[in-house]
Structure formats: structure tokens, C-alpha cells
Protein backbone atom coordinates (compact mmCIF):
# COMPACT_ATOMS: atom_id res chain seq x y z
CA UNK A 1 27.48 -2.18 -18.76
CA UNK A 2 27.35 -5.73 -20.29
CA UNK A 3 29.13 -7.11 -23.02
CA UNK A 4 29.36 -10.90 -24.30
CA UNK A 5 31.41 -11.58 -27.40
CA UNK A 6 31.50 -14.94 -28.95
CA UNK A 7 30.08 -16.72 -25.77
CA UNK A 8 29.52 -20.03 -26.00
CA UNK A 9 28.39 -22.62 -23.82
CA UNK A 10 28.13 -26.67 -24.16
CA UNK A 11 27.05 -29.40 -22.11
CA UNK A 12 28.40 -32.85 -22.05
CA UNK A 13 25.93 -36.14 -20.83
CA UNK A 14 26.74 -39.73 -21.35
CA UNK A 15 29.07 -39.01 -24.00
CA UNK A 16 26.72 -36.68 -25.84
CA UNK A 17 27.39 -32.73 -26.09
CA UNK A 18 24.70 -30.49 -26.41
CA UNK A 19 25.72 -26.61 -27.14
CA UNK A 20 23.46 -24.39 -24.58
CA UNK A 21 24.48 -21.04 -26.81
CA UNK A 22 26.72 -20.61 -29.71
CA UNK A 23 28.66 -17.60 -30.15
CA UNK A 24 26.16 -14.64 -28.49
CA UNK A 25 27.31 -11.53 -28.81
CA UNK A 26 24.52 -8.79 -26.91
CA UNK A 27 25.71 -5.59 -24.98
CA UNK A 28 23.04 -4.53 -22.71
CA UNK A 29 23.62 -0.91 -21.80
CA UNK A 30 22.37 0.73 -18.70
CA UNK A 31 18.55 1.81 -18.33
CA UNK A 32 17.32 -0.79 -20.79
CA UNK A 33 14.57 -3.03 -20.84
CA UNK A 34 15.14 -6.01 -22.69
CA UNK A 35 13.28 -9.70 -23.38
CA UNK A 36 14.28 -12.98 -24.75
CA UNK A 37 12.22 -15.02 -25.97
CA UNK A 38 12.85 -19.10 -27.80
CA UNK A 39 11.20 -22.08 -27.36
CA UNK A 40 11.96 -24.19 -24.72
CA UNK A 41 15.69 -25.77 -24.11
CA UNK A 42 16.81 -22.36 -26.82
CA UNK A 43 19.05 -21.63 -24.29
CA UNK A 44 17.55 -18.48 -22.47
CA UNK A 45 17.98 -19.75 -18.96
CA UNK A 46 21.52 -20.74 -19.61
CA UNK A 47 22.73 -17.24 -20.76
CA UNK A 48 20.29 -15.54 -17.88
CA UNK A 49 22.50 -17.62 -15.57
CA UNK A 50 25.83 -16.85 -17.36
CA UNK A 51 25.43 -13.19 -17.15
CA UNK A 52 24.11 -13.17 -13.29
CA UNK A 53 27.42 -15.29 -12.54
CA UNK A 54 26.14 -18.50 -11.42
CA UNK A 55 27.25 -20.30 -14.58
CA UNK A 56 30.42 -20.59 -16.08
CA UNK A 57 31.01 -20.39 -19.89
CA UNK A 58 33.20 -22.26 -22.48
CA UNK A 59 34.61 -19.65 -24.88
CA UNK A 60 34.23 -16.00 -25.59
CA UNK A 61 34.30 -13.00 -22.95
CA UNK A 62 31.87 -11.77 -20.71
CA UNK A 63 32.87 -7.81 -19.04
CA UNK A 64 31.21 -5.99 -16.72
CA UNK A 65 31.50 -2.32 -16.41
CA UNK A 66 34.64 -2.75 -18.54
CA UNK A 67 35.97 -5.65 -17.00
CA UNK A 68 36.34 -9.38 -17.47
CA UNK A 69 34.62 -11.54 -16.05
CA UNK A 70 36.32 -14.67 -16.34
CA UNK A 71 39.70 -12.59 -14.45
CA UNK A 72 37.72 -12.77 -11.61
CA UNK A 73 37.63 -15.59 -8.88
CA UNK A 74 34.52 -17.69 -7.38
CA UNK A 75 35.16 -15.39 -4.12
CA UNK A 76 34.84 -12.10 -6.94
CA UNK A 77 32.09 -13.24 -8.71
CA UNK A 78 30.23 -13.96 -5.99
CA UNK A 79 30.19 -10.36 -4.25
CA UNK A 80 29.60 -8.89 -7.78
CA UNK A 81 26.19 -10.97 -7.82
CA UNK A 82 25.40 -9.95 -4.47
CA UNK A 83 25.85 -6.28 -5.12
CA UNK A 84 25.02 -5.50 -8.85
CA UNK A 85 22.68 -7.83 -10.03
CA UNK A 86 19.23 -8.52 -8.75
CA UNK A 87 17.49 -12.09 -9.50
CA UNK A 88 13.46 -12.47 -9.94
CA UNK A 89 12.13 -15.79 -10.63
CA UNK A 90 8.79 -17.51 -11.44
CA UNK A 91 8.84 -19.67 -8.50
CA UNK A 92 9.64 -16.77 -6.04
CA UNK A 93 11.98 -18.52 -4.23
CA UNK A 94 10.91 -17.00 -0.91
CA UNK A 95 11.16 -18.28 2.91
CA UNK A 96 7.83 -20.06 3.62
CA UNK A 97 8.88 -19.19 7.84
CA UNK A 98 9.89 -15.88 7.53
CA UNK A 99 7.87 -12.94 7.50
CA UNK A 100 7.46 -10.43 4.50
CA UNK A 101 10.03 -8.45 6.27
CA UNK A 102 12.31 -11.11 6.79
CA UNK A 103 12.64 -12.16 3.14
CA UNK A 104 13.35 -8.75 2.12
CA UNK A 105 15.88 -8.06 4.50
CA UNK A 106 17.96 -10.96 4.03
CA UNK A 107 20.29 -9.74 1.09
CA UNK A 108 21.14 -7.22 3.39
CA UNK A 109 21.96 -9.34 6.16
CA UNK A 110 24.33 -11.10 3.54
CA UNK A 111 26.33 -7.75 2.54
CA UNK A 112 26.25 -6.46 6.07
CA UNK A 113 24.82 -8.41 9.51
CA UNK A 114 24.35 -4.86 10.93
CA UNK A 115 20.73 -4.25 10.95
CA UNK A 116 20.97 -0.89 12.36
CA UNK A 117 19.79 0.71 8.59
CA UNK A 118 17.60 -1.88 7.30
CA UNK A 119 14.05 -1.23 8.72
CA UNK A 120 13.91 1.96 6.56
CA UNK A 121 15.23 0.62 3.45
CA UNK A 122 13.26 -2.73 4.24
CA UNK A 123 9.96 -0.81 4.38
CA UNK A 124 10.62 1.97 1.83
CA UNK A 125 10.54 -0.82 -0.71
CA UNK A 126 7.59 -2.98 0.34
CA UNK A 127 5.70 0.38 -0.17
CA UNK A 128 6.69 1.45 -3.35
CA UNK A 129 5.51 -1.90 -4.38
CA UNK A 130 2.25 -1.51 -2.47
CA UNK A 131 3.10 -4.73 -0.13
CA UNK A 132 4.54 -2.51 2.92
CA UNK A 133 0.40 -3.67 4.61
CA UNK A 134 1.66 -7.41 4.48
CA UNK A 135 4.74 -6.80 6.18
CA UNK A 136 4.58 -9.03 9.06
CA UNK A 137 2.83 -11.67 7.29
CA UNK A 138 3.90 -14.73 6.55
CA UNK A 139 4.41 -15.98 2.92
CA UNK A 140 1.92 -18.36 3.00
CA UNK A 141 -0.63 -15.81 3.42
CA UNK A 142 -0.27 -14.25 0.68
CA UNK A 143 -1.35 -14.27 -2.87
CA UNK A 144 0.97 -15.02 -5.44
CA UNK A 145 0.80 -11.72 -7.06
CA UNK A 146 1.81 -10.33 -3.37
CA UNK A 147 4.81 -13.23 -3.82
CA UNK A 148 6.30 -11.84 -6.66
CA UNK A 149 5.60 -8.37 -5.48
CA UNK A 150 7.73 -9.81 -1.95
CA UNK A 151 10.36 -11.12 -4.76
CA UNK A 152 10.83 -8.10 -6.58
CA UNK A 153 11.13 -6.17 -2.75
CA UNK A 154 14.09 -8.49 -2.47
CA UNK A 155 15.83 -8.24 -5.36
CA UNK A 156 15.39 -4.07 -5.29
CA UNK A 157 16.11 -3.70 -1.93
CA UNK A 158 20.11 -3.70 -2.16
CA UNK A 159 19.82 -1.23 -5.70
CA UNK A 160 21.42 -3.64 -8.00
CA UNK A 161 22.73 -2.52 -11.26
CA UNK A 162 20.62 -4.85 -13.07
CA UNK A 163 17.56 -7.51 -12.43
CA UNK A 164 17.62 -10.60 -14.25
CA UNK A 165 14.25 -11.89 -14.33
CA UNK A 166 13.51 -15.51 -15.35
CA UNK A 167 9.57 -16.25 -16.22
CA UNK A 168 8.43 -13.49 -13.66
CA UNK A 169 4.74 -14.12 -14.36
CA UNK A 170 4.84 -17.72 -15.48
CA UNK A 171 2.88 -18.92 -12.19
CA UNK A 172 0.34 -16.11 -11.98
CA UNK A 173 -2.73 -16.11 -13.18
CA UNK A 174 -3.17 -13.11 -16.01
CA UNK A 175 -4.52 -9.85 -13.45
CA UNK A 176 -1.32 -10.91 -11.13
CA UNK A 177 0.84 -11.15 -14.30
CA UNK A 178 0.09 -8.27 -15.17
CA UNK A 179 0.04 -6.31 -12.20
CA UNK A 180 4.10 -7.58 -12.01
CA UNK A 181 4.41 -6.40 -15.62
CA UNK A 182 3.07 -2.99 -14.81
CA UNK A 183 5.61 -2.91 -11.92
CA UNK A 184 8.63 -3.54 -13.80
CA UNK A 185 7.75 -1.52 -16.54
CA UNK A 186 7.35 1.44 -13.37
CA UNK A 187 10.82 -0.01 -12.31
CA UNK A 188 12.40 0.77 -15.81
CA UNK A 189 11.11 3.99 -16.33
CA UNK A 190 12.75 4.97 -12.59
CA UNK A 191 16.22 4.02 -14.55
CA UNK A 192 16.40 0.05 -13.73
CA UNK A 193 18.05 -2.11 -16.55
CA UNK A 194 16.56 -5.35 -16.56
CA UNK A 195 16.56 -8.39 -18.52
CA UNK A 196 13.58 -10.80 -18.65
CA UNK A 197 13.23 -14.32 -20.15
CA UNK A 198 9.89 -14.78 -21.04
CA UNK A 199 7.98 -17.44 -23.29
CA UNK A 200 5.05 -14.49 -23.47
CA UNK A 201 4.75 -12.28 -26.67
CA UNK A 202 2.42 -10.08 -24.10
CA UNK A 203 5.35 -9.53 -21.48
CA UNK A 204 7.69 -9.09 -23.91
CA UNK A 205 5.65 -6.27 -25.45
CA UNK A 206 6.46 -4.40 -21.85
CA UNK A 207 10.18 -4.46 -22.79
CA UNK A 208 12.10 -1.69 -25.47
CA UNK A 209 13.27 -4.47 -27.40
CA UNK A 210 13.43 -8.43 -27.68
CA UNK A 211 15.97 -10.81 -28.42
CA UNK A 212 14.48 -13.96 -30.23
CA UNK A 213 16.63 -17.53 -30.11
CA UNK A 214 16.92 -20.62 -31.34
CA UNK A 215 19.60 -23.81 -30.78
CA UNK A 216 21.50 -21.35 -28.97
CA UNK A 217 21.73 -18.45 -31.11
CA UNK A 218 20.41 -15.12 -31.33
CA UNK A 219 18.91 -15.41 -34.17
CA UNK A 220 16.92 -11.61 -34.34
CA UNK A 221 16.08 -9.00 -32.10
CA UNK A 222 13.24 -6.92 -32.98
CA UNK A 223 12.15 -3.21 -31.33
CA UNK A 224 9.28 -2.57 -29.12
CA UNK A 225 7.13 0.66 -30.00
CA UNK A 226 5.42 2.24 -26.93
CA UNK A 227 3.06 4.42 -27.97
């Protein structure tokens, strides 16, 4: 589904560069769970935001289901984002004045203002994650476990091809964290490929295998057994 060959990425700052990632090459194929794990500034957020196409790249090639990436235009890349890939991050991200609803439904809204559809697949998601109760409520009244949960809702809700999920539990306390664990480890057994930055040897243990970096590089990538 994914392929990177060679990618490399470098930033330039008063005069100094600084090389993000150095030659990665990972295919991620379709149905997989997969971590990445570095110390901070490795470069993990810089090649999550590469591959969800809201980053650009220096050299190598990037395809997606076969084709290039970097053939496409701005205009392209941006409806490819909306409707294959599916972003979770630690700080939610939600709408503090819309309701649970409203957050959910607004990818939709941006693929198609029609809204004659959306109530069903709107709801159908807020109760497989067990936050369909909440739906009227108001993000500040809820939890942040029942944030993420709303996050999750909103990056499902479209059926992207793959979530990219940056720190997912990094502001939730460890029951929360691992309720969202136990959710996306539901989500990838019902066929979702996702890809999850973490700095957590315990969340990473949820994924089928890890990709370890340093200075840019992958530098090993070790199995997970699930007994």
C-alpha cells in the first residue's frame, strides 16, 4: 500500500541544516499494525507527516497504492489525505463548541456538504467505540479518554485506508491509555492498517512489529509476539 525508498528529509535554520530522516526505506502493507519508536527529535513525527501528505520530502519516492506521490499536485494530495488516511493525535485536536456529533461529522462535511447519510454513519461509529451516550455533549464534558475515543470516531468515520497515529495516549493517564490501546488493537484486528508513533515500549507492545530510529534512520525493527 505504502512504499518509501531512499526518503530523505532536511531542514535548513540560520544557515544550519539538520537532516529530519536519511534514506528510509519501509513498505507498510495493508492490515498491519506497526510502531515507531526513537528518542525525541529521531525524526518520527517528520516521516508520520511525510507519509499522511502534509510534508514534503527532499529525495527518494514515496507511492501509494502503486503510485507516486510526488506526481501528484497540492490539489491531489490533499483529497488523497482526506479520503485514505485517517490522523489521531495526542492532543485530540477536537472543536471545544461543537458537540460530540459535530466533531465526528465534520470530515464528512469536507468530502460531501450533503448531510442526508451522515447521522447513521455518525452514530454507528460513536457506538462501536462506546461514546454513541455522549453524543450531544460538548467536548469539554468529557474525559480525556472519551476525547480520544471522539478522535478516533473522527478519523474512522470516513473508512480511511490507513490511521496515522501520533502519541495517541501521551496525555492520558494509564486506565485511559490503555482503554485507547485496547481500541486500536480491536480496530486492527477488524482489518485497519495503522501506524503509531509512540515513545511507550507498553503501546508499542500492542503493535505486530516496531520500527526503532535514531538521527533519522531506521536503524532496526523488531517483531511483536502476541500470545
Amino acid at each position: 500500500m505504502i512504499s518509501l525508498k531512499d526518503l530523505s528529509k532536511r531542514f535548513i535554520s540560520y544557515d544550519v541544516e539538520t537532516t529530519a530522516l536519511n534514506k528510509i526505506n519501509l513498505e507498510i502493507k495493508m492490515g498491519e499494525f506497526i510502531s515507531v519508536m526513537g528518542p525525541s527529535g529521531c525524526g518520527k513525527s517528520t516521516l508520520l507527516n511525510i507519509i499522511g501528505m502534509l510534508d514534503g520530502w527532499d529525495e527518494g519516492q514515496y507511492t501509494f497504492f502503486d503510485k507516486p506521490v510526488s506526481a501528484k499536485s497540492e490539489v491531489q494530495r490533499t483529497r488523497l489525505r482526506k479520503e485514505h488516511i485517517g490522523f489521531i493525535f495526542q492532543n485530540f485536536n477536537l472543536i471545544d463548541e461543537l458537540t460530540v456529533y459535530q466533531n465526528v461529522e465534520l470530515p464528512l462535511l469536507y468530502q460531501n456538504g450533503d448531510t442526508g447519510n451522515h447521522k447513521e454513519k455518525v452514530m454507528a461509529i460513536l457506538e462501536k467505540l462506546n461514546i454513541g451516550h455522549r453524543a450531544k455533549h460538548r467536548i469539554k464534558q468529557l474525559s480525556g479518554g472519551q476525547q480520544q475515543r471522539v478522535a478516533i470516531a473522527r478519523a474512522l468515520v470516513y473508512e480511511p485506508h490507513i490511521l496515522l497515529a501520533d502519541e495517541p495516549t501521551g496525555n492520558l493517564d494509564s486506565a485511559n491509555g490503555e482503554e485507547v490501546l485496547e481500541i486500536m488493537s480491536k480496530l486492527h484486528q477488524d482489518g485497519n492498517t495503522i501506524l503509531m508513533v509512540t515513545h511507550s515500549e507498553r503501546d508499542a507492545s500492542f503493535s505486530q512489529k516496531t520500527l526503532h530510529m535514531k538521527d533519522g534512520a531506521i536503524i532496526n525493527q523488531t517483531e511483536v509476539s502476541h500470545v
